[in-house]
Structures are given as C-alpha cells and as structure tokens.
C-alpha atoms as a PDB file:
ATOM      1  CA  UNK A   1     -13.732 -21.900   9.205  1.00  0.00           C
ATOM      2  CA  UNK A   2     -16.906 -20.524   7.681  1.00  0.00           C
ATOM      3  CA  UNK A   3     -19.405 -23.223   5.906  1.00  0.00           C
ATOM      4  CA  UNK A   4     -20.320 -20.616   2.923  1.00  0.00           C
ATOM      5  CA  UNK A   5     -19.705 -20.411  -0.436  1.00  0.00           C
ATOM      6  CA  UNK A   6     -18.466 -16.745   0.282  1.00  0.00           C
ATOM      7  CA  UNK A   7     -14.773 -16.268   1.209  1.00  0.00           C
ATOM      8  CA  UNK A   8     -13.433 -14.584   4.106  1.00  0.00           C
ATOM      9  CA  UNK A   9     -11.304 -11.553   3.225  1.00  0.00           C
ATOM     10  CA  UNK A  10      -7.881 -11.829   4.354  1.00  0.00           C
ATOM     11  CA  UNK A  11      -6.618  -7.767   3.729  1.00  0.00           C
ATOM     12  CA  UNK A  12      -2.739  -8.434   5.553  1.00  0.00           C
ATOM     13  CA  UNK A  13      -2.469 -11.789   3.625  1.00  0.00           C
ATOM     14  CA  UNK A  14      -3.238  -9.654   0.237  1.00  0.00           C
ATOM     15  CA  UNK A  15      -1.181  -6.462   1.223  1.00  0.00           C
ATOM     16  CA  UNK A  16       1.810  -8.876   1.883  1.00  0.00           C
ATOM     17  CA  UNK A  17       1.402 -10.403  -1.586  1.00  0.00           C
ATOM     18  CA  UNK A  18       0.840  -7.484  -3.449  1.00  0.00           C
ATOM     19  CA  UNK A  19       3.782  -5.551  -1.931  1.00  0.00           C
ATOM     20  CA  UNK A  20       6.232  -9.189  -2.598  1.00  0.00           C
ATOM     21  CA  UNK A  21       4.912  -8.580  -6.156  1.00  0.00           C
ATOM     22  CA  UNK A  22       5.979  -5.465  -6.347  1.00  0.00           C
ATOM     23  CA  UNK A  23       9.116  -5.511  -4.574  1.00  0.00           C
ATOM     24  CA  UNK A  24      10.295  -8.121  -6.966  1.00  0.00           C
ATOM     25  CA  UNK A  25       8.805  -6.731 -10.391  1.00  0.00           C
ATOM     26  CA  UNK A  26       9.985  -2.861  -9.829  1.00  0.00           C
ATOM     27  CA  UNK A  27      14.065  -2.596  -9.891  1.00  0.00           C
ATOM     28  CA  UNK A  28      13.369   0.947  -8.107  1.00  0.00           C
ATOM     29  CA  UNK A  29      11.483   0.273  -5.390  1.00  0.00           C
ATOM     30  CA  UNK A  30      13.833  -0.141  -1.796  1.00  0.00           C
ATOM     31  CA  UNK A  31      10.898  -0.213   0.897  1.00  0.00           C
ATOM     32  CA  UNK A  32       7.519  -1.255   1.285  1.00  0.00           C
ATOM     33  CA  UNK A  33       4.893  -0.317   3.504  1.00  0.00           C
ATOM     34  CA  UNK A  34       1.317  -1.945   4.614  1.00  0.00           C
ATOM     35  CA  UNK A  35      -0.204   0.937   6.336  1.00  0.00           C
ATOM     36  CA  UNK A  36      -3.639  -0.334   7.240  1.00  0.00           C
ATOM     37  CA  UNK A  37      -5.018   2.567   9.868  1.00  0.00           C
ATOM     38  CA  UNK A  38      -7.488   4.648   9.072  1.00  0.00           C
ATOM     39  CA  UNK A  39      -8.614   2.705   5.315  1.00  0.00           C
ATOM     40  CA  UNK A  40     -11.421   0.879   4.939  1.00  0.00           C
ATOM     41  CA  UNK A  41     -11.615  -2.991   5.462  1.00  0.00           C
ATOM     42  CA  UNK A  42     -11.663  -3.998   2.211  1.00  0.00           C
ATOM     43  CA  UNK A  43      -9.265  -0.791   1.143  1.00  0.00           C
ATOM     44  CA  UNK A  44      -5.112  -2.247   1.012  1.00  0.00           C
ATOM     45  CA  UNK A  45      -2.680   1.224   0.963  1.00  0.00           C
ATOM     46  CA  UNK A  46       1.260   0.100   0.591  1.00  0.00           C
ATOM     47  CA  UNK A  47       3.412   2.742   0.544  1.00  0.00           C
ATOM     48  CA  UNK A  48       6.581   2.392  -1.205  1.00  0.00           C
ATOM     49  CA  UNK A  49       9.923   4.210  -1.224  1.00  0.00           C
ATOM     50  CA  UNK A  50      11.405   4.017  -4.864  1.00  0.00           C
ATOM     51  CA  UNK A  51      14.644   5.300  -5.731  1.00  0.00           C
ATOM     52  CA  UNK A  52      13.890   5.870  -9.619  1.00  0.00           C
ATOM     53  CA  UNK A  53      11.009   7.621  -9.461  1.00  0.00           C
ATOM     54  CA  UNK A  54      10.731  11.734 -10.155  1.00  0.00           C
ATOM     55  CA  UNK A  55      10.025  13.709  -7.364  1.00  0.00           C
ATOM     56  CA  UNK A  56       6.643  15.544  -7.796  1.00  0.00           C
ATOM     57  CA  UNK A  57       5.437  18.182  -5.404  1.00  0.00           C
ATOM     58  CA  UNK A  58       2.303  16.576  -4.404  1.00  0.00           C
ATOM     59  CA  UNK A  59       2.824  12.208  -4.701  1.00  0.00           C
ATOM     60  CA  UNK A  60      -0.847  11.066  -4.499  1.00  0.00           C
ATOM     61  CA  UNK A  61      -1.904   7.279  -4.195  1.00  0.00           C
ATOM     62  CA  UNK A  62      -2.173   5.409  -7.565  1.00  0.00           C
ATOM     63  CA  UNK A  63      -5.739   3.254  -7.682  1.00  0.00           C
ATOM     64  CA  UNK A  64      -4.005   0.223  -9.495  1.00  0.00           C
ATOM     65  CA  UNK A  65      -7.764  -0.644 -10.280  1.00  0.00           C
ATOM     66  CA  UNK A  66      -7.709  -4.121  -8.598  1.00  0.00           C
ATOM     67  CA  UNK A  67     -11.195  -6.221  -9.213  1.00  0.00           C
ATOM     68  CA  UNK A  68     -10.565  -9.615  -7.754  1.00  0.00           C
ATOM     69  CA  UNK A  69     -13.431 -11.580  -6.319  1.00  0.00           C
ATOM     70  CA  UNK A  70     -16.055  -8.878  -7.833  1.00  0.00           C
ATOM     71  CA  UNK A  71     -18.782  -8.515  -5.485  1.00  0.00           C
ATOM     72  CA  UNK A  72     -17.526 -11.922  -3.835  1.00  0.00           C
ATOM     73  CA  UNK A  73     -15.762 -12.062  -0.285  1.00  0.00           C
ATOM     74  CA  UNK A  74     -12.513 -11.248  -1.727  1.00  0.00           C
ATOM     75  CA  UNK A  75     -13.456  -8.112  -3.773  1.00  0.00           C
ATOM     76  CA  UNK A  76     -10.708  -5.077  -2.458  1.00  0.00           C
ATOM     77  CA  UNK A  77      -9.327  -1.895  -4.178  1.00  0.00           C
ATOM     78  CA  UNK A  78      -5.379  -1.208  -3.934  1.00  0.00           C
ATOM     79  CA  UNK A  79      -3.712   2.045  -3.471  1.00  0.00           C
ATOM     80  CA  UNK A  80      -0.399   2.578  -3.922  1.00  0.00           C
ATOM     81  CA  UNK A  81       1.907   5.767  -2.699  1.00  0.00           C
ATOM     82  CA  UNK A  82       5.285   6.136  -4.325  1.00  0.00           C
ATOM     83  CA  UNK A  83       7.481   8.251  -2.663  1.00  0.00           C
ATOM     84  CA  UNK A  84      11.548   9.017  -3.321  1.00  0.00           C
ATOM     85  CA  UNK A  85      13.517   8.446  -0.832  1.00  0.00           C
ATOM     86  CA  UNK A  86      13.601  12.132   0.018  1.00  0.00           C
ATOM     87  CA  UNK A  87       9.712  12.443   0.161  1.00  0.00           C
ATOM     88  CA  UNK A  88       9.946   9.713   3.252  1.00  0.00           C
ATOM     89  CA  UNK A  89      12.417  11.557   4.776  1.00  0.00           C
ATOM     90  CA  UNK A  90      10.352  14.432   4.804  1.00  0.00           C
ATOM     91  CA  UNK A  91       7.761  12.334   6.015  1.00  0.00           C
ATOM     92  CA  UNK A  92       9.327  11.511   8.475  1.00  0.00           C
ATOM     93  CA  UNK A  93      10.473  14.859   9.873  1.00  0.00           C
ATOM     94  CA  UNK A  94       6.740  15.895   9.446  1.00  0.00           C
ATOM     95  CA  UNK A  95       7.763  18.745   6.467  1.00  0.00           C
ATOM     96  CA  UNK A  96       5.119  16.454   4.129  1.00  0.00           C
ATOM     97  CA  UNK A  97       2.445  15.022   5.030  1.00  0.00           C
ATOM     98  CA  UNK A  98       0.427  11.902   3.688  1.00  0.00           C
ATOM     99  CA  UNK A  99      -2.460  12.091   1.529  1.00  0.00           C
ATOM    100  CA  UNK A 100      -5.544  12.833   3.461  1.00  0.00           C
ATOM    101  CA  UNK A 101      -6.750   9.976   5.330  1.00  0.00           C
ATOM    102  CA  UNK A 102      -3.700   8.015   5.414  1.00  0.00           C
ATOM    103  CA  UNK A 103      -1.280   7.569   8.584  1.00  0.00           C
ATOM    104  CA  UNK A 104       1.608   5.954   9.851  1.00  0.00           C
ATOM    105  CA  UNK A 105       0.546   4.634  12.874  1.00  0.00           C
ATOM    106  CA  UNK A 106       0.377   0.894  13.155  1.00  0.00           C
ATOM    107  CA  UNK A 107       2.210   0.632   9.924  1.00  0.00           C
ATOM    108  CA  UNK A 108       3.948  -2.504   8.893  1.00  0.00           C
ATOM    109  CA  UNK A 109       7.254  -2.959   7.065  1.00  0.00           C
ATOM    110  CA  UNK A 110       6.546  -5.603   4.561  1.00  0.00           C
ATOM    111  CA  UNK A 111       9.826  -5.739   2.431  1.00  0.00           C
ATOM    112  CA  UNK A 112      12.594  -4.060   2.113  1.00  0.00           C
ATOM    113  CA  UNK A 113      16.225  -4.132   0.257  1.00  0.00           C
END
C-alpha cells in the first residue's frame, strides 16, 4: 500500500460501481458492459443494452461529466454507450460498429437481468 497522501486509482473497482448504480436506478437497462481496451487509464466506458431507449442511427457515448477526486488520484471521466437491444445485436453480427476507439475485446459483463 502506497505511504502518500495521493490515492491509487482503482478504474475496475469504479466501472463495477458505476454500472451497479446504474443497473439498479434505470428500469430499462438489461446488460451492462465494462469495456476497458483501448481507453485511457483514467477513462471508464460501460456499455449498456437498454430496452426503453429509441433507436437512433448513430448511438454515441454520453460524457456523464464525472469530477471525483479533481486533480487527486481518483480523478476519471465516464462514458456511457446506450444501445437497444437491436443495436447489440447488430454489434454483434458486425452490421454496426462501435464508436471510434472503442472495442469489445477483453470486455467484461458487469450486470445483467
């Protein structure tokens, strides 16, 4: 354990807490996903699969505009993807693709319904 004042970043214990937060605050959402290839360390992108959401042609990642920890050891920013269940299947089948940047490889199921 460090002997600093400054806190060690922990960005799969975050991602996991975020996406619990929103799995049990949004009635819509059936699947989230940690996908942390490819993003910055201190960058968290969950993709989530939510069943009440409009379908729009071109989903891009919402920058919920997190500031927690500042400039400390904790400091992040939070992206979220929503897709519909149809966008993921799409996905999936490689007829969509992700925002640029972003990849499924390595990513990690965090809750789902």
């Amino acid at each position: 354990m460090p002997h600093t004042t400054e806190t060690v970043f922990d960005r799969d214990n975050f991602a996991r807490w975020y996406a619990k937060r929103h799995f049990e605050t949004d009635p819509g959402v059936e699947r989230i996903f940690y996908l942390p290839n490819n993003s910055p360390p201190r960058e968290i992108r969950l993709l989530e699969i939510n069943g009440m959401i409009p379908e729009m042609a071109s989903p891009e990642p919402i920058d919920f505009g997190v500031d927690i920890g500042g400039s400390g050891g904790e400091g992040h920013t939070l992206y979220v993807l929503d897709l519909t269940p149809g966008q993921w299947d799409a996905i999936q089948r490689k007829q969509m693709e992700l925002p640029n940047g972003w990849a499924l490889e390595g990513k990690q199921e965090i809750c789902s319904g």
